[in-house]
N, C-alpha and C. Protein backbone atom coordinates (compact mmCIF):
# COMPACT_ATOMS: atom_id res chain seq x y z
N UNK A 1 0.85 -1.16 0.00
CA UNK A 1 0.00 0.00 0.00
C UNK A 1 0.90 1.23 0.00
N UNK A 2 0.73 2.12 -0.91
CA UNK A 2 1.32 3.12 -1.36
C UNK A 2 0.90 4.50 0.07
N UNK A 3 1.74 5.39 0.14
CA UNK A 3 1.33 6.66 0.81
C UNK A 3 -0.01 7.35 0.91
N UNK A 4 0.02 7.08 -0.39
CA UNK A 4 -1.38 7.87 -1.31
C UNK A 4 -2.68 7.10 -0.56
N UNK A 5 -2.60 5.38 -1.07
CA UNK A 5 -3.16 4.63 -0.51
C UNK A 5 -3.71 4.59 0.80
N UNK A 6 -2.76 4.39 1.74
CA UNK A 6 -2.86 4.49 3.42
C UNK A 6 -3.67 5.93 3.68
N UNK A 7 -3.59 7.30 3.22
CA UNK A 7 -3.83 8.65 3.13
C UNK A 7 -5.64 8.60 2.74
N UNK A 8 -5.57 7.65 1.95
CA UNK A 8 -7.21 7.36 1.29
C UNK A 8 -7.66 6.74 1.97
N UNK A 9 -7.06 5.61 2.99
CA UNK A 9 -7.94 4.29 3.40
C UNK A 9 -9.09 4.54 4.12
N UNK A 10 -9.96 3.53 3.98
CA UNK A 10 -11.53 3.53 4.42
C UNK A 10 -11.55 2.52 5.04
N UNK A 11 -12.27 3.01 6.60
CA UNK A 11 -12.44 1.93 7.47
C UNK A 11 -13.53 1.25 6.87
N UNK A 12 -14.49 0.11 7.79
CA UNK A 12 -15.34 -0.41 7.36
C UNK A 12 -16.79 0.49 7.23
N UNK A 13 -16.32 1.63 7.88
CA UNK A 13 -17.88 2.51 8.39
C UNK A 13 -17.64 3.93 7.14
N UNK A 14 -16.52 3.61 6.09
CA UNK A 14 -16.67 4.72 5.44
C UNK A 14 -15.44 5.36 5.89
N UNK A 15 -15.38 5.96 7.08
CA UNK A 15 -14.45 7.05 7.52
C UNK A 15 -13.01 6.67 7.30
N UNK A 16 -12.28 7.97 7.29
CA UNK A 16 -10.56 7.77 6.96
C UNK A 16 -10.38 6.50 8.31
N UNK A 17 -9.54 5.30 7.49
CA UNK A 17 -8.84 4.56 8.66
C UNK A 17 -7.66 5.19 9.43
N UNK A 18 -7.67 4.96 10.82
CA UNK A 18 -6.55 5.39 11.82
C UNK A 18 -5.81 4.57 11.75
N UNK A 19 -5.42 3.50 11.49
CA UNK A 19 -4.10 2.68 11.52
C UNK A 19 -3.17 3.41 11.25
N UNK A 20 -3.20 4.13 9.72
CA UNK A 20 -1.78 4.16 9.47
C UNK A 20 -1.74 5.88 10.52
N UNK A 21 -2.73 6.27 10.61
CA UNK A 21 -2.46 7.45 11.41
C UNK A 21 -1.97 7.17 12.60
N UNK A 22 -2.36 5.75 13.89
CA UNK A 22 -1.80 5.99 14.61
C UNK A 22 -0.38 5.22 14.46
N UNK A 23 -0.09 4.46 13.86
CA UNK A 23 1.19 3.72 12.83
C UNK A 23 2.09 5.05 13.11
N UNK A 24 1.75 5.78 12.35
CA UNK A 24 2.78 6.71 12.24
C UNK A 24 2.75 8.04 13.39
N UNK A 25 2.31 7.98 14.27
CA UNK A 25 1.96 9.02 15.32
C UNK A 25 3.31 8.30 16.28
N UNK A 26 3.03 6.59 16.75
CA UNK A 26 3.77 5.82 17.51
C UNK A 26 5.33 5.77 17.09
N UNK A 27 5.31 5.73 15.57
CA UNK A 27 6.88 5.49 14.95
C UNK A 27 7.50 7.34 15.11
N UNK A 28 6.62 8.16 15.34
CA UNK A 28 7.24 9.49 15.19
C UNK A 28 7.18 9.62 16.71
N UNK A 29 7.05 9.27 17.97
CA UNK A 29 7.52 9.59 19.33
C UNK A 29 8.28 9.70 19.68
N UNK A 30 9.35 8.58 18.56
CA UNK A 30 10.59 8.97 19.53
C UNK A 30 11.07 7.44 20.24
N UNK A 31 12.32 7.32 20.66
CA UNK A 31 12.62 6.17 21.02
C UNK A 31 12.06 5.50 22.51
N UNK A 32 11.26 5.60 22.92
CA UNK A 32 10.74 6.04 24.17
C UNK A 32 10.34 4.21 24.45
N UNK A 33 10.20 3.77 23.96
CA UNK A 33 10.16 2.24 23.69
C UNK A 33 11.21 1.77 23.27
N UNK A 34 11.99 1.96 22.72
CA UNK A 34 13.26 1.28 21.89
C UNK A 34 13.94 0.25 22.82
N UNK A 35 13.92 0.69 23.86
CA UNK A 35 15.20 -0.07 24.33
C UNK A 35 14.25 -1.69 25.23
N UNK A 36 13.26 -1.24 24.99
CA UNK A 36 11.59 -2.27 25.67
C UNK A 36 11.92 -3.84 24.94
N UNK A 37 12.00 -5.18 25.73
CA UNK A 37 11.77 -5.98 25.24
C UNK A 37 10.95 -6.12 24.23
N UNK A 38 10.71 -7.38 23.42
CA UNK A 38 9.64 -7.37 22.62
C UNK A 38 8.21 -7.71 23.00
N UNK A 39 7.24 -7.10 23.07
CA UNK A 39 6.20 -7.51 24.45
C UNK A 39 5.74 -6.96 25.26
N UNK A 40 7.04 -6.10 25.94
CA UNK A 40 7.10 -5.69 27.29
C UNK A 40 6.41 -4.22 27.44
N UNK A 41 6.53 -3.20 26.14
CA UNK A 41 5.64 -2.02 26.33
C UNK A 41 3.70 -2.46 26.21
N UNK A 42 3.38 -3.25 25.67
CA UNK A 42 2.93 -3.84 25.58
C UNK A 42 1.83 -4.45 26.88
N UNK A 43 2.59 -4.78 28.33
CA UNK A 43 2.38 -5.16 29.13
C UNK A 43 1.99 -3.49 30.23
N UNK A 44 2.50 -2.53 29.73
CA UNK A 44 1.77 -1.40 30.67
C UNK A 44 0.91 -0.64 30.53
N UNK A 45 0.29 -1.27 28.61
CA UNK A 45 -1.02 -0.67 28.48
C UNK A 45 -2.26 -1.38 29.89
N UNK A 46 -2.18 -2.48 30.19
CA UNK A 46 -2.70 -3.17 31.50
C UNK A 46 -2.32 -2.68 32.75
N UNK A 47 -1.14 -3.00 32.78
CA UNK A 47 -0.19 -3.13 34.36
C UNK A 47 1.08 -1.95 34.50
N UNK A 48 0.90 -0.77 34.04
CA UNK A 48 1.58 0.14 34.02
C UNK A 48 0.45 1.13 34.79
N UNK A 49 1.19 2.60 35.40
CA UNK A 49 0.26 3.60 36.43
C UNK A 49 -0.97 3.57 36.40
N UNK A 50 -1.79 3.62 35.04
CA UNK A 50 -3.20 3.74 34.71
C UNK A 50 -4.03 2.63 35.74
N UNK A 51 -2.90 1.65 35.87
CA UNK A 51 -3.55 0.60 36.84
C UNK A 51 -3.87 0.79 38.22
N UNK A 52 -3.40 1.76 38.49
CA UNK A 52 -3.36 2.14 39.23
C UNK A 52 -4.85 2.69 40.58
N UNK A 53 -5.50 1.75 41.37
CA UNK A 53 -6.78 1.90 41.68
C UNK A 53 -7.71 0.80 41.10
N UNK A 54 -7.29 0.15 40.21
CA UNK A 54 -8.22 -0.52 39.16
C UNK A 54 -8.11 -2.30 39.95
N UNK A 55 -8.56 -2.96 39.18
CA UNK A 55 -8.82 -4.74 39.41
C UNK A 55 -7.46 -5.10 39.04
N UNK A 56 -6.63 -4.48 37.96
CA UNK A 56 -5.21 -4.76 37.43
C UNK A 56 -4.03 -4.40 38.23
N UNK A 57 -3.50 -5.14 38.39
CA UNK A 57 -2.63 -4.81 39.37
C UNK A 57 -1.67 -3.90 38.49
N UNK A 58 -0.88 -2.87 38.95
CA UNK A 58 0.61 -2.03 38.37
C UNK A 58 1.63 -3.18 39.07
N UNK A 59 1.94 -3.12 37.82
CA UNK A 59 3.66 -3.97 37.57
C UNK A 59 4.90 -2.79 38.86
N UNK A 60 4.76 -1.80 38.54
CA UNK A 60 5.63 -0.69 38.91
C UNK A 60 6.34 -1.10 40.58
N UNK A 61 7.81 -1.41 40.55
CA UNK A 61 8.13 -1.76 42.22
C UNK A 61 8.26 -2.97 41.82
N UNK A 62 7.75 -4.16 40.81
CA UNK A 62 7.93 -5.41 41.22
C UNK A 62 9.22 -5.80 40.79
N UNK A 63 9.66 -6.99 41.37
CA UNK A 63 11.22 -7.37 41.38
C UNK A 63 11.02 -8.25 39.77
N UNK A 64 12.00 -8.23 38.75
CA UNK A 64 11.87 -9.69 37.74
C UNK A 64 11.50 -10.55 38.11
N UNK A 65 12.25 -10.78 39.16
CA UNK A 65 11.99 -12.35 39.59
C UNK A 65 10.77 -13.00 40.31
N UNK A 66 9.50 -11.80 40.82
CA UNK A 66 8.72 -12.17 40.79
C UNK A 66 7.83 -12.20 39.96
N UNK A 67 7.82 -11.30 38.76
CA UNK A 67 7.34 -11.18 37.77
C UNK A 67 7.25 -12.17 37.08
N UNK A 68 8.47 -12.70 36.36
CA UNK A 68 8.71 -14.26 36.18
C UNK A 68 7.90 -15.47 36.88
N UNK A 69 8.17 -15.18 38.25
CA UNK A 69 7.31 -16.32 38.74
C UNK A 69 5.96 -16.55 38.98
N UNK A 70 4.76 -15.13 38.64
CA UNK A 70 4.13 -14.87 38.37
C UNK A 70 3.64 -15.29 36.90
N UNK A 71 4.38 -15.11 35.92
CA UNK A 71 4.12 -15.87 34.49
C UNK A 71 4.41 -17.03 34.26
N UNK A 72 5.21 -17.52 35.23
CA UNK A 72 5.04 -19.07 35.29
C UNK A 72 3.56 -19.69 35.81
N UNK A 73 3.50 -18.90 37.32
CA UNK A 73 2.00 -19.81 37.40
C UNK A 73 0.79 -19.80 36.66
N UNK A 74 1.09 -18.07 35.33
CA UNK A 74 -0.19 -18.16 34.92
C UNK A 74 -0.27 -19.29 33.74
N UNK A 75 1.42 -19.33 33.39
CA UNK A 75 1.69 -20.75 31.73
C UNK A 75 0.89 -22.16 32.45
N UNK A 76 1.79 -22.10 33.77
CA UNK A 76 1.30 -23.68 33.80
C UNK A 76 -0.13 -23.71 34.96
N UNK A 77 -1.35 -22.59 34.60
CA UNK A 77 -2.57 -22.95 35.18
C UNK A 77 -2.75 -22.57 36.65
N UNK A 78 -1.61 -22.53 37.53
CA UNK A 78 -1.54 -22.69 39.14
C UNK A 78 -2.23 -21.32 39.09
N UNK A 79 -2.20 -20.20 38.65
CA UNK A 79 -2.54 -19.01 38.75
C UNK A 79 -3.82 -18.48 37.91
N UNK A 80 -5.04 -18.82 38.65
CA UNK A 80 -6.44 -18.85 37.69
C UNK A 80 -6.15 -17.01 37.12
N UNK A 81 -6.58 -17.04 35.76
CA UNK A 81 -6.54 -15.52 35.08
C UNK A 81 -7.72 -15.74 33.81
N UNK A 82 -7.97 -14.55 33.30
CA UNK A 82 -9.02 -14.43 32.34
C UNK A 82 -8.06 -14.34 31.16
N UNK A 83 -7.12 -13.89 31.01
CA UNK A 83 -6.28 -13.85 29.59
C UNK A 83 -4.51 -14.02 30.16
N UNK A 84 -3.98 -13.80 31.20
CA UNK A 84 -2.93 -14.06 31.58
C UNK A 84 -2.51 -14.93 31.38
N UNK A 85 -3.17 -16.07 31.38
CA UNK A 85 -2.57 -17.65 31.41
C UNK A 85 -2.50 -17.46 29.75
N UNK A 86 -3.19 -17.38 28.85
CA UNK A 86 -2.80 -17.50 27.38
C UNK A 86 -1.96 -16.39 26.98
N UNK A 87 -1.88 -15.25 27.64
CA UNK A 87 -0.70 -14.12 26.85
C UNK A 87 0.68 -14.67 27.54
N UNK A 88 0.74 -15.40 28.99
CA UNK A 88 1.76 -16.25 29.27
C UNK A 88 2.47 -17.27 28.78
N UNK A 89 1.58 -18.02 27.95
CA UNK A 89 1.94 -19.38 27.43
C UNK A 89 2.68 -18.69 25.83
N UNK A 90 2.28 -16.98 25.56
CA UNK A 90 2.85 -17.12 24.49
C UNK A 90 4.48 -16.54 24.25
N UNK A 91 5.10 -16.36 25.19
CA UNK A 91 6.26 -16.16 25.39
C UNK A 91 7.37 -17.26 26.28
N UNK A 92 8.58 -17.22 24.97
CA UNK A 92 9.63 -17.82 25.65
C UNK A 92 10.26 -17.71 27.15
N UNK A 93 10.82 -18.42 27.54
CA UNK A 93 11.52 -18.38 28.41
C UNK A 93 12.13 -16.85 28.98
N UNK A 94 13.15 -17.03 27.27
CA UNK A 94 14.16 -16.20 27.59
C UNK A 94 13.13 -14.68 27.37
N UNK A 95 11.95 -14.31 26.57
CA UNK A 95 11.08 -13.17 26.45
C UNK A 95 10.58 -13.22 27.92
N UNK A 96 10.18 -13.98 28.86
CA UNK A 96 9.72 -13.63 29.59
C UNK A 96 10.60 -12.70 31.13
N UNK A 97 11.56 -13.44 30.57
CA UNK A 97 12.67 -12.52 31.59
C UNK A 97 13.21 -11.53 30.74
N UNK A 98 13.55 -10.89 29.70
CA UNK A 98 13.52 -9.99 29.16
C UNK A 98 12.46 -9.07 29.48
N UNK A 99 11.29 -9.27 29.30
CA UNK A 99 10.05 -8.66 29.80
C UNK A 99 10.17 -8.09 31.21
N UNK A 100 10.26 -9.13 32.09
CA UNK A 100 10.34 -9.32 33.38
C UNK A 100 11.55 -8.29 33.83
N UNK A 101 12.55 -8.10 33.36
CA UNK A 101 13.60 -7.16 33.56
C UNK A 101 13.58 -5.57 33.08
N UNK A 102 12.58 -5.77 32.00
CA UNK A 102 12.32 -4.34 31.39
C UNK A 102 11.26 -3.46 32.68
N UNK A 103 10.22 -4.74 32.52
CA UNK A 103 9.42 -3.99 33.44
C UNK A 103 9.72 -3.81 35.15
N UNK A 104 10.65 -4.50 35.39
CA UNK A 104 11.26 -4.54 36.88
C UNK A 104 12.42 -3.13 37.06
N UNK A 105 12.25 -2.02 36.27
CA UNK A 105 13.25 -0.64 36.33
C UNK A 105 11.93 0.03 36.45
N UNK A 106 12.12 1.38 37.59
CA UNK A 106 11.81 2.29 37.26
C UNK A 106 10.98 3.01 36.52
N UNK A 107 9.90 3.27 36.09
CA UNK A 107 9.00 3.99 34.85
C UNK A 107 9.91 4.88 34.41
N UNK A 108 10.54 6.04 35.43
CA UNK A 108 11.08 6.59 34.40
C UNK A 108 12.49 6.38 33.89
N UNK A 109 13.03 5.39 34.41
CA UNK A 109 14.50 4.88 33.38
C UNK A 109 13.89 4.14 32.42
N UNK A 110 12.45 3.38 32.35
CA UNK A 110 11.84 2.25 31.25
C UNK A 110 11.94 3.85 29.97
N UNK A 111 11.66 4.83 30.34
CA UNK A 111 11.23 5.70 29.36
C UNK A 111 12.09 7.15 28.93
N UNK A 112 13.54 6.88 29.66
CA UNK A 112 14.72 7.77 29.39
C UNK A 112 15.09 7.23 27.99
N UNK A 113 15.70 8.35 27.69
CA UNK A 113 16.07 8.57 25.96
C UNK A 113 17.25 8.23 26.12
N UNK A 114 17.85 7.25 25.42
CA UNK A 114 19.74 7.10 25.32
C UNK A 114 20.25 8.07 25.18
């Protein structure tokens, strides 16, 4: 799909589609994610500040290593969840401690600029 294309696109209701608008809103922020496992920004649209008050717990303060052990019980069932246990089962090992380490810093070192 050409510039032109994406610039024209039509959602299903008629109106200009936002994909490529917000596509390109996210790629023009800035590295503010870059240095984020693969996954792991991902994980504070849920469990990042907004969670804050809510049924979702905030990730923010937790150690990797419980984090990790937390996505273990939701892979192998011990830990009843409504979607945890399947967004668990879909990461490796080594993604989940990647994850687990991204989100175990700070909010604002997760979101300092190199």
């Amino acid at each position: 799909m050409t510039s032109h294309d994406m610039r024209h696109a039509k959602n299903r209701r008629g109106g200009p589609a936002l994909a490529p608008v917000v596509l390109a809103a996210l790629l023009a922020s800035g590295p503010a994610w870059a240095d984020a496992a693969p996954g792991a920004a991902a994980c504070t649209g849920c469990h990042g500040p907004a969670a804050l008050g809510s049924a979702i717990p905030s990730l923010d303060g937790h150690a990797a290593d419980e984090i990790v052990t937390q996505m273990h019980a939701f892979r192998s069932g011990e830990r009843k969840a409504t979607v945890m246990d399947r967004i668990a089962r879909g990461f490796t090992e080594e993604e989940t401690r990647a994850i687990a380490e991204w989100l175990a810093k700070p909010e604002a070192a997760r979101h300092a600029q190199p």
